[in-house]
Protein backbone atom coordinates (compact mmCIF):
# COMPACT_ATOMS: atom_id res chain seq x y z
CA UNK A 1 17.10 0.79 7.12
CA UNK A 2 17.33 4.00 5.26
CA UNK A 3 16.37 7.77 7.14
CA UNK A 4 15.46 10.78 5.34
CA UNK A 5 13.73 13.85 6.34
CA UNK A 6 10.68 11.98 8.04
CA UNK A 7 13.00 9.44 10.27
CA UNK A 8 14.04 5.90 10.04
CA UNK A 9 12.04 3.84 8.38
CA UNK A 10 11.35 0.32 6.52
CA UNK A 11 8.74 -0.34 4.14
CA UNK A 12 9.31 -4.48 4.51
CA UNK A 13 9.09 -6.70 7.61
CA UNK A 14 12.43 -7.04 9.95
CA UNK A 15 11.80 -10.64 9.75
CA UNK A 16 12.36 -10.54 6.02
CA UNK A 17 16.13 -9.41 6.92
CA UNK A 18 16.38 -13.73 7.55
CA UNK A 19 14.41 -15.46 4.84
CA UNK A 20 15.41 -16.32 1.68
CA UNK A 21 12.53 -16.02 -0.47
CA UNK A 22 11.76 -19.05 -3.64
CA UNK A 23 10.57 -17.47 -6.31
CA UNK A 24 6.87 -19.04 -6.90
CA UNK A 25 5.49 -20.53 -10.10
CA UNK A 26 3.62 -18.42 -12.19
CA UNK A 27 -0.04 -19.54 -12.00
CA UNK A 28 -3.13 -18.59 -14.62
CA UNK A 29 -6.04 -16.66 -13.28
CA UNK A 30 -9.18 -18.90 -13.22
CA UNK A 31 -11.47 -17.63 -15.85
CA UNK A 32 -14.77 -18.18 -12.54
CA UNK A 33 -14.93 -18.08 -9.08
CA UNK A 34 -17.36 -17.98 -6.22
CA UNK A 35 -15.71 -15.43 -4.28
CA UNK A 36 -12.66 -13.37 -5.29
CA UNK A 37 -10.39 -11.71 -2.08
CA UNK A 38 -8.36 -8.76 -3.05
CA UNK A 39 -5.86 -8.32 -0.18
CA UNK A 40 -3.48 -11.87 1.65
CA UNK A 41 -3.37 -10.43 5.01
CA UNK A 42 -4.63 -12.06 8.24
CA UNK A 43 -8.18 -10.76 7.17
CA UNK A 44 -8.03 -11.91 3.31
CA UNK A 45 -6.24 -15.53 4.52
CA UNK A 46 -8.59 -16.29 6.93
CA UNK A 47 -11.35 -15.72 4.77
CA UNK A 48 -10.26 -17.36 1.66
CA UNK A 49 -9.72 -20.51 4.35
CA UNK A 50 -13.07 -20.72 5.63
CA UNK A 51 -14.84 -19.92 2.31
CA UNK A 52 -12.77 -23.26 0.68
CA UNK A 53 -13.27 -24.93 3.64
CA UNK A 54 -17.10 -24.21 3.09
CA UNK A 55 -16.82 -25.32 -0.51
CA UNK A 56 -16.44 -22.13 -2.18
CA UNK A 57 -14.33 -22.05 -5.27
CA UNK A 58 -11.55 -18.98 -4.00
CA UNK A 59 -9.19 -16.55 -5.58
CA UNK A 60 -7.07 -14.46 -3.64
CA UNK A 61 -5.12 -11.51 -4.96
CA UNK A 62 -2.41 -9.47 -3.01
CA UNK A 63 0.10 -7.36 -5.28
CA UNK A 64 3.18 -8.05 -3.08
CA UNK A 65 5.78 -10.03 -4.27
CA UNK A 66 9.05 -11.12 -3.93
């Protein structure tokens, strides 16, 4: 945890302070897709499952990695 100025704080999860992370393999972008979900939160997760799950082709983009 670092503090400045503004106060502690922590721009990644606590729970992240226990994981070791794999990298993951480096996938291509599909060239189509029904539906394209910019954002892997709760929100984006959920609706990337129940668009596959309705037979939607799904693409789902979050810039965090690790």
């Amino acid at each position: 945890m670092t503090a400045d100025s503004a106060g502690p704080f922590k721009s990644t999860p606590y729970w992240w302070e226990d994981c070791t992370f794999s990298p993951l393999p480096v996938r291509r972008v599909a060239s189509k897709c029904d539906v394209a979900i910019v954002g892997g939160g709760y929100a984006g997760l959920s609706a990337a499952i129940e668009l596959a799950r309705a037979g939607r082709s799904v693409q789902l983009f979050d810039r965090q990695s690790l």
